[in-house]
N, C-alpha and C. Protein backbone atom coordinates (compact mmCIF):
# COMPACT_ATOMS: atom_id res chain seq x y z
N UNK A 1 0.86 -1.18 0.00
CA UNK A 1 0.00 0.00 0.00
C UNK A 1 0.90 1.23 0.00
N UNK A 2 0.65 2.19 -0.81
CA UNK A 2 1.59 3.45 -1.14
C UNK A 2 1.10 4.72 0.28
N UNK A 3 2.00 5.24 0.48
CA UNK A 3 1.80 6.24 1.90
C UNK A 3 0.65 7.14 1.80
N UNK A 4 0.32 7.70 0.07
CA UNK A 4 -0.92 7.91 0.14
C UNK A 4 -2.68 7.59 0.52
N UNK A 5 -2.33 6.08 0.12
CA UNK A 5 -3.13 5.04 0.21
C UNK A 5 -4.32 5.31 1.91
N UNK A 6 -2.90 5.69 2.43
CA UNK A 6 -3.25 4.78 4.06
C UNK A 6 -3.80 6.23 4.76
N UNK A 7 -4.73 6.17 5.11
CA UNK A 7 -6.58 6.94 5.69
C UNK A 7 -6.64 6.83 7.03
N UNK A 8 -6.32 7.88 8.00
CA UNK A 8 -6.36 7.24 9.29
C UNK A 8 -7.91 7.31 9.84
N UNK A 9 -8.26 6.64 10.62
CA UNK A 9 -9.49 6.68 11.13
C UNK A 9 -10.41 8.17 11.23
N UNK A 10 -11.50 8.70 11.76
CA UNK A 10 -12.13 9.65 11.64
C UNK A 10 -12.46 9.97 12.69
N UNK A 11 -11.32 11.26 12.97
CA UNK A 11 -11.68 12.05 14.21
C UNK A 11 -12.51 11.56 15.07
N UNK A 12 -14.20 11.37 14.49
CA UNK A 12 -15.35 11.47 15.41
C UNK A 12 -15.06 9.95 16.13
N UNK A 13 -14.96 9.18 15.26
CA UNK A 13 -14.53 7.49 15.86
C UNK A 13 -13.74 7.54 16.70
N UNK A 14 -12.69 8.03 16.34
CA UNK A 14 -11.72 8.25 17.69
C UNK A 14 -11.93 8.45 19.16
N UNK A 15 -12.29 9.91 18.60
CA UNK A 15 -13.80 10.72 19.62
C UNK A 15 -14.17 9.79 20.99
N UNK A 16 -14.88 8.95 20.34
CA UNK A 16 -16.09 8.29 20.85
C UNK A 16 -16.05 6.79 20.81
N UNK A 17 -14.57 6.41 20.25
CA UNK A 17 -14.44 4.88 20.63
C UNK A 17 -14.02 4.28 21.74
N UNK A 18 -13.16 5.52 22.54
CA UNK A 18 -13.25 5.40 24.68
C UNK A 18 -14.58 4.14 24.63
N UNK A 19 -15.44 4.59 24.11
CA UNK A 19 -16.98 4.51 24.93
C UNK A 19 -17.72 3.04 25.06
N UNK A 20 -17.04 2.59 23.81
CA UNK A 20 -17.08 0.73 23.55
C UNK A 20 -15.90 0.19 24.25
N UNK A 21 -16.47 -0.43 25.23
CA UNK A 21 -15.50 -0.86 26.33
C UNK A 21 -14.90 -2.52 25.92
N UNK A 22 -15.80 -2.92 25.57
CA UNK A 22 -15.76 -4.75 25.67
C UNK A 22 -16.94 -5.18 24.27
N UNK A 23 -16.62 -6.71 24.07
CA UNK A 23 -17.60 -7.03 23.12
C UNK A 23 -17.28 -7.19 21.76
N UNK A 24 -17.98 -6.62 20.63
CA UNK A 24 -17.82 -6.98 19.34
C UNK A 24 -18.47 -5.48 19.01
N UNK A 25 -17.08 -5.15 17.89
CA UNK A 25 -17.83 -4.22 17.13
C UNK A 25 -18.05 -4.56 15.54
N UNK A 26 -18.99 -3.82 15.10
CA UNK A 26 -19.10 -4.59 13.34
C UNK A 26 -18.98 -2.63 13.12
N UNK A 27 -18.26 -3.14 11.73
CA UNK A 27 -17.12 -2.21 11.09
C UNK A 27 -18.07 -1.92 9.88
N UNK A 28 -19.36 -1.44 9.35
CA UNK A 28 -20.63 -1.27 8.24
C UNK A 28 -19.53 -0.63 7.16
N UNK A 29 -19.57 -1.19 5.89
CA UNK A 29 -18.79 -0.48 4.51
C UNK A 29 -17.58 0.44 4.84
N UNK A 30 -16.78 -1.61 5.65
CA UNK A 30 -15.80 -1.07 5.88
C UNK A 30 -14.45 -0.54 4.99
N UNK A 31 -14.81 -0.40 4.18
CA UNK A 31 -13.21 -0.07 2.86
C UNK A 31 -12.17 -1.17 3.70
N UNK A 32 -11.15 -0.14 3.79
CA UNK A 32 -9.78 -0.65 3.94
C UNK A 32 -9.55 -1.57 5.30
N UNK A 33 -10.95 -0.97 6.28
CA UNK A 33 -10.29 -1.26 7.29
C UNK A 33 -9.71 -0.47 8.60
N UNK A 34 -10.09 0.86 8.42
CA UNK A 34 -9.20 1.83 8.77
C UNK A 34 -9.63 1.70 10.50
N UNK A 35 -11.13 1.74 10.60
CA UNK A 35 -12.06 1.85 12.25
C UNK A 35 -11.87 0.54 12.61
N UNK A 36 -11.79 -0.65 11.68
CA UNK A 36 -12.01 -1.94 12.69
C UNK A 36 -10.00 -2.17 13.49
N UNK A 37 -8.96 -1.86 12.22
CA UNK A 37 -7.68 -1.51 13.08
C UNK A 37 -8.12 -1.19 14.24
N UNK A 38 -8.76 -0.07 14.45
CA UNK A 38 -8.28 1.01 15.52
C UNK A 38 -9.16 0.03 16.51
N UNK A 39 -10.11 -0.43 16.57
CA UNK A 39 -10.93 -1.41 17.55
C UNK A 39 -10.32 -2.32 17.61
N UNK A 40 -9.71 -3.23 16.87
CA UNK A 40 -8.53 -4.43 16.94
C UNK A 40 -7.89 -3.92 17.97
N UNK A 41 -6.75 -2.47 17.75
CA UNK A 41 -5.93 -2.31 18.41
C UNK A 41 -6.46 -2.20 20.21
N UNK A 42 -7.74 -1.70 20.33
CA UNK A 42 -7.91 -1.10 21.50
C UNK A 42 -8.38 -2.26 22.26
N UNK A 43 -8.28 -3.96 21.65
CA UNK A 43 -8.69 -4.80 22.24
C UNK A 43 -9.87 -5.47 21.88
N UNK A 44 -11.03 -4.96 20.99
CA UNK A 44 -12.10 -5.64 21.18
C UNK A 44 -12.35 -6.30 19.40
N UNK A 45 -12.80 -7.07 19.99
CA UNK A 45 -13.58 -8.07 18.54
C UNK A 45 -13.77 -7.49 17.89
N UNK A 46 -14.16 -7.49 16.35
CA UNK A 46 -14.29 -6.50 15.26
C UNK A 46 -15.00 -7.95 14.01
N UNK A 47 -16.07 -7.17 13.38
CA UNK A 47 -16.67 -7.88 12.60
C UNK A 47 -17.02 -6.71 11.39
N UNK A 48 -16.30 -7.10 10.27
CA UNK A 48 -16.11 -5.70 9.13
C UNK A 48 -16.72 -6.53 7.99
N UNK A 49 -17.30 -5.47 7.74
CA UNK A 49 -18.37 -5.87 6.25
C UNK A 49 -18.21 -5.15 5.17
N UNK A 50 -17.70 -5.54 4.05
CA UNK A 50 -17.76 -4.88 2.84
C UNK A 50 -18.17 -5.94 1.49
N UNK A 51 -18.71 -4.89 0.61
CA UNK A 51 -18.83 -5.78 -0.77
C UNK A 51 -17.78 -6.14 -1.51
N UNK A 52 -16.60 -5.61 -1.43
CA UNK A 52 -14.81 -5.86 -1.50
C UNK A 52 -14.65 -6.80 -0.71
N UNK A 53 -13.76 -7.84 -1.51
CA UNK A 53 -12.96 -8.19 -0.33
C UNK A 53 -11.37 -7.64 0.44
N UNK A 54 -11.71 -8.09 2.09
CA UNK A 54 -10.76 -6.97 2.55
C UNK A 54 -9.92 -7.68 3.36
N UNK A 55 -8.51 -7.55 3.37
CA UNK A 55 -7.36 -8.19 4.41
C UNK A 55 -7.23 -7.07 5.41
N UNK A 56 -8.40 -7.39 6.73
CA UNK A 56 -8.07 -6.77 8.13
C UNK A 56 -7.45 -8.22 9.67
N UNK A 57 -6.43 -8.33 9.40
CA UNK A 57 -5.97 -9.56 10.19
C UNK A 57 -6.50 -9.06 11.47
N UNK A 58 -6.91 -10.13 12.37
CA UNK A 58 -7.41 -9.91 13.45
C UNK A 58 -9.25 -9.81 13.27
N UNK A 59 -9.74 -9.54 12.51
CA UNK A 59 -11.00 -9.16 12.30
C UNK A 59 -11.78 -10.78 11.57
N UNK A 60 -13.17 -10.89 11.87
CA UNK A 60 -14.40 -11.25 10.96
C UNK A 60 -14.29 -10.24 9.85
N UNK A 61 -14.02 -10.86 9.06
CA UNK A 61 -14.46 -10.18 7.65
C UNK A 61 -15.68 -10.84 6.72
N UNK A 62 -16.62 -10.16 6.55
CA UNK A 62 -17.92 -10.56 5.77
C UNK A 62 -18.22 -9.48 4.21
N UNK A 63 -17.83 -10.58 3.71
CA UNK A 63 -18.03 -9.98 2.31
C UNK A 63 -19.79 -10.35 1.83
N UNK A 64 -20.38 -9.27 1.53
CA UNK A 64 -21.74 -9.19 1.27
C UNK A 64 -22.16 -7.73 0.72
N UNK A 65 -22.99 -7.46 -0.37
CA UNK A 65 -23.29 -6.14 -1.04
C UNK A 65 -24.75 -5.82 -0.64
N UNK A 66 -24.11 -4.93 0.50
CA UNK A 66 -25.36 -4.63 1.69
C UNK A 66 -26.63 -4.08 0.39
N UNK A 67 -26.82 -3.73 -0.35
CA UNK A 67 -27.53 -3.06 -1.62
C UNK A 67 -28.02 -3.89 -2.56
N UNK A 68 -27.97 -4.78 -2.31
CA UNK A 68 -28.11 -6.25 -3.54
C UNK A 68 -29.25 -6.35 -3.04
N UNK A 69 -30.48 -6.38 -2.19
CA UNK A 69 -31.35 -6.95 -1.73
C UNK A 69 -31.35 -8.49 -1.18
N UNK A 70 -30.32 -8.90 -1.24
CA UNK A 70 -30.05 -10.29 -0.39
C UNK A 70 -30.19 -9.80 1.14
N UNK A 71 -30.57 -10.78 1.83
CA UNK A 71 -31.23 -10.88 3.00
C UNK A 71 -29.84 -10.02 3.82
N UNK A 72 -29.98 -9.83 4.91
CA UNK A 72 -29.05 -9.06 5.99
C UNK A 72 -28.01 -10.25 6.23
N UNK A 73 -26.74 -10.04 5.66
CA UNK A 73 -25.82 -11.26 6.38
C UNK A 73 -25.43 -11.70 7.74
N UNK A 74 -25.89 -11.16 8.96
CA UNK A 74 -26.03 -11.25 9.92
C UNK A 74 -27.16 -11.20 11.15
N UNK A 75 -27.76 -12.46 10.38
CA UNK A 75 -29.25 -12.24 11.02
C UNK A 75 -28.95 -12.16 12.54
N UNK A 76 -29.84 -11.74 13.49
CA UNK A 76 -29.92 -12.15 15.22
C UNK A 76 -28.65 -12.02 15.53
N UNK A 77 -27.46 -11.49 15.03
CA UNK A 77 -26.31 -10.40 15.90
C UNK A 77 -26.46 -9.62 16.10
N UNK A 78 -26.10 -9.36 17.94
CA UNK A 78 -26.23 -7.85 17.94
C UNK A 78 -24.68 -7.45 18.68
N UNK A 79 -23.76 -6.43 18.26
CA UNK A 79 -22.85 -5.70 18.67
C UNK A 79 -22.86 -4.99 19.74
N UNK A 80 -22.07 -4.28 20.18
CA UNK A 80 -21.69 -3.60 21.89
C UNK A 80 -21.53 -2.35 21.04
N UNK A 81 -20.74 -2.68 19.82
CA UNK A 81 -21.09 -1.08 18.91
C UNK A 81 -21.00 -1.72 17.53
N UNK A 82 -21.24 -0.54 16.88
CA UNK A 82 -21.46 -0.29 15.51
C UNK A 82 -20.68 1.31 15.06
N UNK A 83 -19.54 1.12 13.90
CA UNK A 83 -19.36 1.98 13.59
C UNK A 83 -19.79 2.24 11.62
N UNK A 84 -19.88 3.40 11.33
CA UNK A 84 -20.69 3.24 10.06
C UNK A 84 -19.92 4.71 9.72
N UNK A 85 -19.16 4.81 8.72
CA UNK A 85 -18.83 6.02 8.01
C UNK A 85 -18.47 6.23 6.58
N UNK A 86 -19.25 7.29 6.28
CA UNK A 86 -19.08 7.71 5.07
C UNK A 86 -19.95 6.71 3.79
N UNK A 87 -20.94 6.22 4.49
CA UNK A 87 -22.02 5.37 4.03
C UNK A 87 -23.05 5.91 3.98
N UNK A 88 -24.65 5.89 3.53
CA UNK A 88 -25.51 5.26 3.67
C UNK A 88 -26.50 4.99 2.03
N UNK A 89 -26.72 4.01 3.01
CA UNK A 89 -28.16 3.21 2.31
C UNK A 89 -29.17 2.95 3.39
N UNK A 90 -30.47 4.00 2.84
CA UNK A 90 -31.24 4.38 4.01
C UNK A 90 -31.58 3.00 4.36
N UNK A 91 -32.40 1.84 3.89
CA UNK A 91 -33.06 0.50 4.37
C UNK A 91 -32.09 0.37 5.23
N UNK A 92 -30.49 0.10 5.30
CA UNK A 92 -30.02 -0.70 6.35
C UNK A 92 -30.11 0.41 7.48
N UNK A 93 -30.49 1.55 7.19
CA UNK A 93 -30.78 1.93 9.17
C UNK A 93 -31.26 1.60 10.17
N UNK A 94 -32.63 1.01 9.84
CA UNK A 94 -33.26 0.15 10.79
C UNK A 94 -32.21 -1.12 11.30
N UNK A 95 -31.91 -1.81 10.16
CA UNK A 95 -31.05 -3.27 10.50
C UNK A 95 -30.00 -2.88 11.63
N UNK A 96 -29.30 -1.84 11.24
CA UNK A 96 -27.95 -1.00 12.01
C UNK A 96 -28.76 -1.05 13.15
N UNK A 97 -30.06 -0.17 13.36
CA UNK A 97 -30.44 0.15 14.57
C UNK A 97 -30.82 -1.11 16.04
N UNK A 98 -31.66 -2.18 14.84
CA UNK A 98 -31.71 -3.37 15.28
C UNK A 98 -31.01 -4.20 15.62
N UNK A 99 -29.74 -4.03 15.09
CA UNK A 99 -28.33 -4.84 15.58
C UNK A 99 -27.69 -4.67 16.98
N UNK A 100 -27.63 -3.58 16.83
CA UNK A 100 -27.05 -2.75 18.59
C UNK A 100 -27.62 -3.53 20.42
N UNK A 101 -26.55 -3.61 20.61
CA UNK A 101 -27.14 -4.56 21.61
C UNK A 101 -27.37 -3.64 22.76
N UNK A 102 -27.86 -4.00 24.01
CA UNK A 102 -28.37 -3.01 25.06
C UNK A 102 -26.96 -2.61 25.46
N UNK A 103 -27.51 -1.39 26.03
CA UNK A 103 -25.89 -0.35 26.23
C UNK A 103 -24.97 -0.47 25.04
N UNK A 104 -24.91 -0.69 24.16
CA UNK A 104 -24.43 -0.56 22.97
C UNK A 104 -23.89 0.49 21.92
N UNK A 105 -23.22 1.20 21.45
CA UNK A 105 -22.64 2.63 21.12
C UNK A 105 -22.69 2.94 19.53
N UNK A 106 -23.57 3.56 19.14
CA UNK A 106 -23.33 3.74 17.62
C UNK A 106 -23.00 4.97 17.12
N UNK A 107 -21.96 4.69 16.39
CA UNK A 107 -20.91 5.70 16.28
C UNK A 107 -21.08 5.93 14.61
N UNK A 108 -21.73 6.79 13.75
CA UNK A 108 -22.19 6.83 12.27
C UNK A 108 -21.54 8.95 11.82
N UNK A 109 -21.48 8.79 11.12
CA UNK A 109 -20.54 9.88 10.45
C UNK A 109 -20.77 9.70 8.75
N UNK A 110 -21.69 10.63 7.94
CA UNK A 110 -21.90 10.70 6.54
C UNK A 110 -22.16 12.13 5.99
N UNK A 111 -21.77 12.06 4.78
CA UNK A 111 -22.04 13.42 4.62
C UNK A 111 -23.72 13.86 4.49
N UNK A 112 -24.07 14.89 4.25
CA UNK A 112 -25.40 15.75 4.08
C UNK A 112 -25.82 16.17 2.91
N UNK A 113 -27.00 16.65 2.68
CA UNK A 113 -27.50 17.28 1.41
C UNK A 113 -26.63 19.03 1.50
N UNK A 114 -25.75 19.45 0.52
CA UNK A 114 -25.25 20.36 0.43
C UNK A 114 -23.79 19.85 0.43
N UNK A 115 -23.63 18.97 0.59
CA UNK A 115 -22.19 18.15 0.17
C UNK A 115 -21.73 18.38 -1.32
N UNK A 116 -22.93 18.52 -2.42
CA UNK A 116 -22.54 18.25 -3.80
C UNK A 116 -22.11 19.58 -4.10
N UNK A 117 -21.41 20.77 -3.35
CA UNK A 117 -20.89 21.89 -3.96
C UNK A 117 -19.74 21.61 -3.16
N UNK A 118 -19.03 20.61 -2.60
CA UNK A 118 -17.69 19.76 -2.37
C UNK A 118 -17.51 19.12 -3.30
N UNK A 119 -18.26 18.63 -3.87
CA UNK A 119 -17.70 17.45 -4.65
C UNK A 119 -19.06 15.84 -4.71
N UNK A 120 -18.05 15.02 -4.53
CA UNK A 120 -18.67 14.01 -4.52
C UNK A 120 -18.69 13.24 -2.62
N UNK A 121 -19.65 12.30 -2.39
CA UNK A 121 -20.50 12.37 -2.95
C UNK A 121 -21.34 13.53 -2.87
N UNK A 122 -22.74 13.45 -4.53
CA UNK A 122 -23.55 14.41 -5.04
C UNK A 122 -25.06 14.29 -5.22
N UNK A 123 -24.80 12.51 -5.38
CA UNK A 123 -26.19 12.06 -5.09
C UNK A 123 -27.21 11.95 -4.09
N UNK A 124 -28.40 12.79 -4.38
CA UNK A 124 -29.19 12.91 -3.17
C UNK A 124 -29.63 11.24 -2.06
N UNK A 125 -29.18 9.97 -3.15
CA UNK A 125 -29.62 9.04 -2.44
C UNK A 125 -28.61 8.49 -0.93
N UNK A 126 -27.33 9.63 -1.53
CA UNK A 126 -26.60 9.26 -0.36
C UNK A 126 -25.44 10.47 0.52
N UNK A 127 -26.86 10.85 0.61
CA UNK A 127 -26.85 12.56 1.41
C UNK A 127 -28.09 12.40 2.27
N UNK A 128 -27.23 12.55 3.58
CA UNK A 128 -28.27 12.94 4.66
C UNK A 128 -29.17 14.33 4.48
N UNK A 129 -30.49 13.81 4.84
CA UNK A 129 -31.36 15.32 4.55
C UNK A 129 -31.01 15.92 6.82
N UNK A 130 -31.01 17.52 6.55
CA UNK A 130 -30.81 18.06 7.88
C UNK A 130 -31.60 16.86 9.72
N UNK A 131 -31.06 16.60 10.38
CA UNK A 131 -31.84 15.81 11.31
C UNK A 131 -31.77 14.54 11.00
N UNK A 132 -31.67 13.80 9.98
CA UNK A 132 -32.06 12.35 9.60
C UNK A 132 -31.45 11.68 10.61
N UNK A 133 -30.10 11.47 10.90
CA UNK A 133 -29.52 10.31 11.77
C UNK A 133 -30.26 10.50 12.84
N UNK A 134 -30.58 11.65 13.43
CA UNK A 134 -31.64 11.91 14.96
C UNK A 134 -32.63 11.20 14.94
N UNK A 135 -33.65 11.54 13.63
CA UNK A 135 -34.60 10.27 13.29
C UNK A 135 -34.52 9.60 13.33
N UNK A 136 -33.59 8.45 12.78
CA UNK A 136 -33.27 7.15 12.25
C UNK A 136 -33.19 6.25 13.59
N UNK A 137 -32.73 7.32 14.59
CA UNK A 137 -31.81 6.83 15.62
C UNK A 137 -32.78 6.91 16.71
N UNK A 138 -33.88 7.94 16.91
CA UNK A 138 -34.59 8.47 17.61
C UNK A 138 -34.46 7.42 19.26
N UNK A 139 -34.69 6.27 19.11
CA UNK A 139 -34.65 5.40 20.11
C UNK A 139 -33.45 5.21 21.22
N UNK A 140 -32.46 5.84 20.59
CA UNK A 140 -31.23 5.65 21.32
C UNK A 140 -31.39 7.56 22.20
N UNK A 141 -30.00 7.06 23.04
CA UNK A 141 -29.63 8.39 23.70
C UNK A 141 -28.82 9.13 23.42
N UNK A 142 -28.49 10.01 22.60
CA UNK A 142 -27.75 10.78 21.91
C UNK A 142 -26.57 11.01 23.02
N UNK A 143 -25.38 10.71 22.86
CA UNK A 143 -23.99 11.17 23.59
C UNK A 143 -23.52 12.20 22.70
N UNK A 144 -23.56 12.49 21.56
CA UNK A 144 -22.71 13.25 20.29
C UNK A 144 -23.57 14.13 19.65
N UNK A 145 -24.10 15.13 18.64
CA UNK A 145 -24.50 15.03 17.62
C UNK A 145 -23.86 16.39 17.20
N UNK A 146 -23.33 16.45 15.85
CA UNK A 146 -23.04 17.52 15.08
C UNK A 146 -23.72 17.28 13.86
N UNK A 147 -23.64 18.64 12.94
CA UNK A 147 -24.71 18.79 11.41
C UNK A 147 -23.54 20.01 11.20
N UNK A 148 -23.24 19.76 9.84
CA UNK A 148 -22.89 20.92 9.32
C UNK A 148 -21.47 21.05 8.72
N UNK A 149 -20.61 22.20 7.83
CA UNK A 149 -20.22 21.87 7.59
C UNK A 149 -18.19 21.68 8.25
N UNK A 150 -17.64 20.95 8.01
CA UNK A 150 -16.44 21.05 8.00
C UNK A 150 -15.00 21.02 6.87
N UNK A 151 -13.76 21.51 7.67
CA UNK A 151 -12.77 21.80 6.07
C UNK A 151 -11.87 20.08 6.45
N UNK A 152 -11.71 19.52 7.48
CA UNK A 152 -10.98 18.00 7.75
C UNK A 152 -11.50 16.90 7.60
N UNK A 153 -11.46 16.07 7.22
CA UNK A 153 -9.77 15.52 6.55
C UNK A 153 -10.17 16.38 5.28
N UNK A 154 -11.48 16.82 4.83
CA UNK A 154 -11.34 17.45 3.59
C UNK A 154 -13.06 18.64 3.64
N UNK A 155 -13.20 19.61 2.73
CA UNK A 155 -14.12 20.50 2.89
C UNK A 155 -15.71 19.60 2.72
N UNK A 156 -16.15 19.37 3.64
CA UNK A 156 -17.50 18.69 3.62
C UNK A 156 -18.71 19.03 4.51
N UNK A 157 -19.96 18.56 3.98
CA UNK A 157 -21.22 18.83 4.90
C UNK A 157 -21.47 17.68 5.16
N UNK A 158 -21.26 17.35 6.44
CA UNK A 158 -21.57 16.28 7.15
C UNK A 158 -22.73 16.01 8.62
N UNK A 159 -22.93 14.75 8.97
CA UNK A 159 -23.65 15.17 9.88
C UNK A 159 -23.32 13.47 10.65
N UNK A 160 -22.79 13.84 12.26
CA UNK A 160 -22.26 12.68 13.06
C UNK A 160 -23.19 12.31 13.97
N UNK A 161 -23.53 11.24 14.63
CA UNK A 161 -23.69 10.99 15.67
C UNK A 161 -23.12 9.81 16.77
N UNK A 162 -23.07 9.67 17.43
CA UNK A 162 -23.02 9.11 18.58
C UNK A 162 -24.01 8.61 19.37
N UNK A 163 -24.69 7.37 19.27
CA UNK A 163 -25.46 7.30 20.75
C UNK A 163 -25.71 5.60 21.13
N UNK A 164 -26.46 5.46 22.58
CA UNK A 164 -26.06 4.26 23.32
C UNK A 164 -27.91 3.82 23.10
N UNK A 165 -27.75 2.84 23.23
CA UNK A 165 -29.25 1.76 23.45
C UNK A 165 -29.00 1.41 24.68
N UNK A 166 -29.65 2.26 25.61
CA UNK A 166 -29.79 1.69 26.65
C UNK A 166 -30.39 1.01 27.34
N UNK A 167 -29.75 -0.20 28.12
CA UNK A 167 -30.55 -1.31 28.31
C UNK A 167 -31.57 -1.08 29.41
N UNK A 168 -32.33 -2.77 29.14
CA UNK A 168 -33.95 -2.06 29.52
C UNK A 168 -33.60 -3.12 30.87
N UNK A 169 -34.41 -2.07 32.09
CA UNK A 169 -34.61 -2.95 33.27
C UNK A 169 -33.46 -3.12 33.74
């Protein structure tokens, strides 16, 4: 891999990966690999999913094209967290949401509608509209949330969150 190549994790993950203590995290359209490393390194299980296949040693790697309409490759798992960046495909929000196990940390970071005068992505199907992850997420307890735009790692409109499923009883 050339020095360009190599993407370090994303601020907000960083952020907020203190917060997953123990357990299994699943790594959602994971590219290279970059968030499930950093969870490898910090000790905990890591289960990374991409439609690529990907060499993250130490990790579950599940190759599956979350967008194909084939069934969810991980039926009845649920994670301690979930990290998800620079993704979406609205259907798997629910699944994401449904996955998360009690006390559980989901850590999601994508860009927004107003992104396409950055660049790419431009397509409205994968641009958060203002609020959406709050929606999506509504059930959990927000630890994080930012909207808007930033110039790192590059000039973008993004919108993060952070939050826990907290367990019942």
């Amino acid at each position: 891999m050339e020095q360009h190549d190599i993407v370090p994790p994303s601020a907000w993950v960083v952020r907020w990966a203190p917060r997953i203590t123990h357990g299994t995290v699943l790594d959602v359209a994971c590219g290279r690999g970059r968030h499930a490393k950093l969870f490898l390194e910090r000790g905990l299980k890591v289960v990374a999913i991409d439609r690529k296949p990907q060499d993250i040693p130490g990790a579950r790697f599940v190759q599956a094209d979350l967008e194909d309409g084939s069934p969810w490759p991980l039926p009845g798992e649920k994670f301690e967290g979930i990290v998800v960046t620079n993704y979406l495909y609205r259907p798997l929000l629910s699944i994401v949401n449904d996955s998360l196990a009690g006390n559980g940390i989901l850590i999601y970071e994508t860009f927004m509608v107003g992104n396409e005068r950055f660049g790419r992505p431009s397509n409205p199907e994968f641009l958060l509209h203002p609020g959406e992850l709050l929606e999506a997420f509504r059930g959990l307890r927000v630890l994080g949330f930012e909207e808007g735009e930033v110039s790192e790692p590059k000039p973008a409109l993004i919108q993060r969150l952070c939050a826990v499923r907290e367990a019942k009883g």
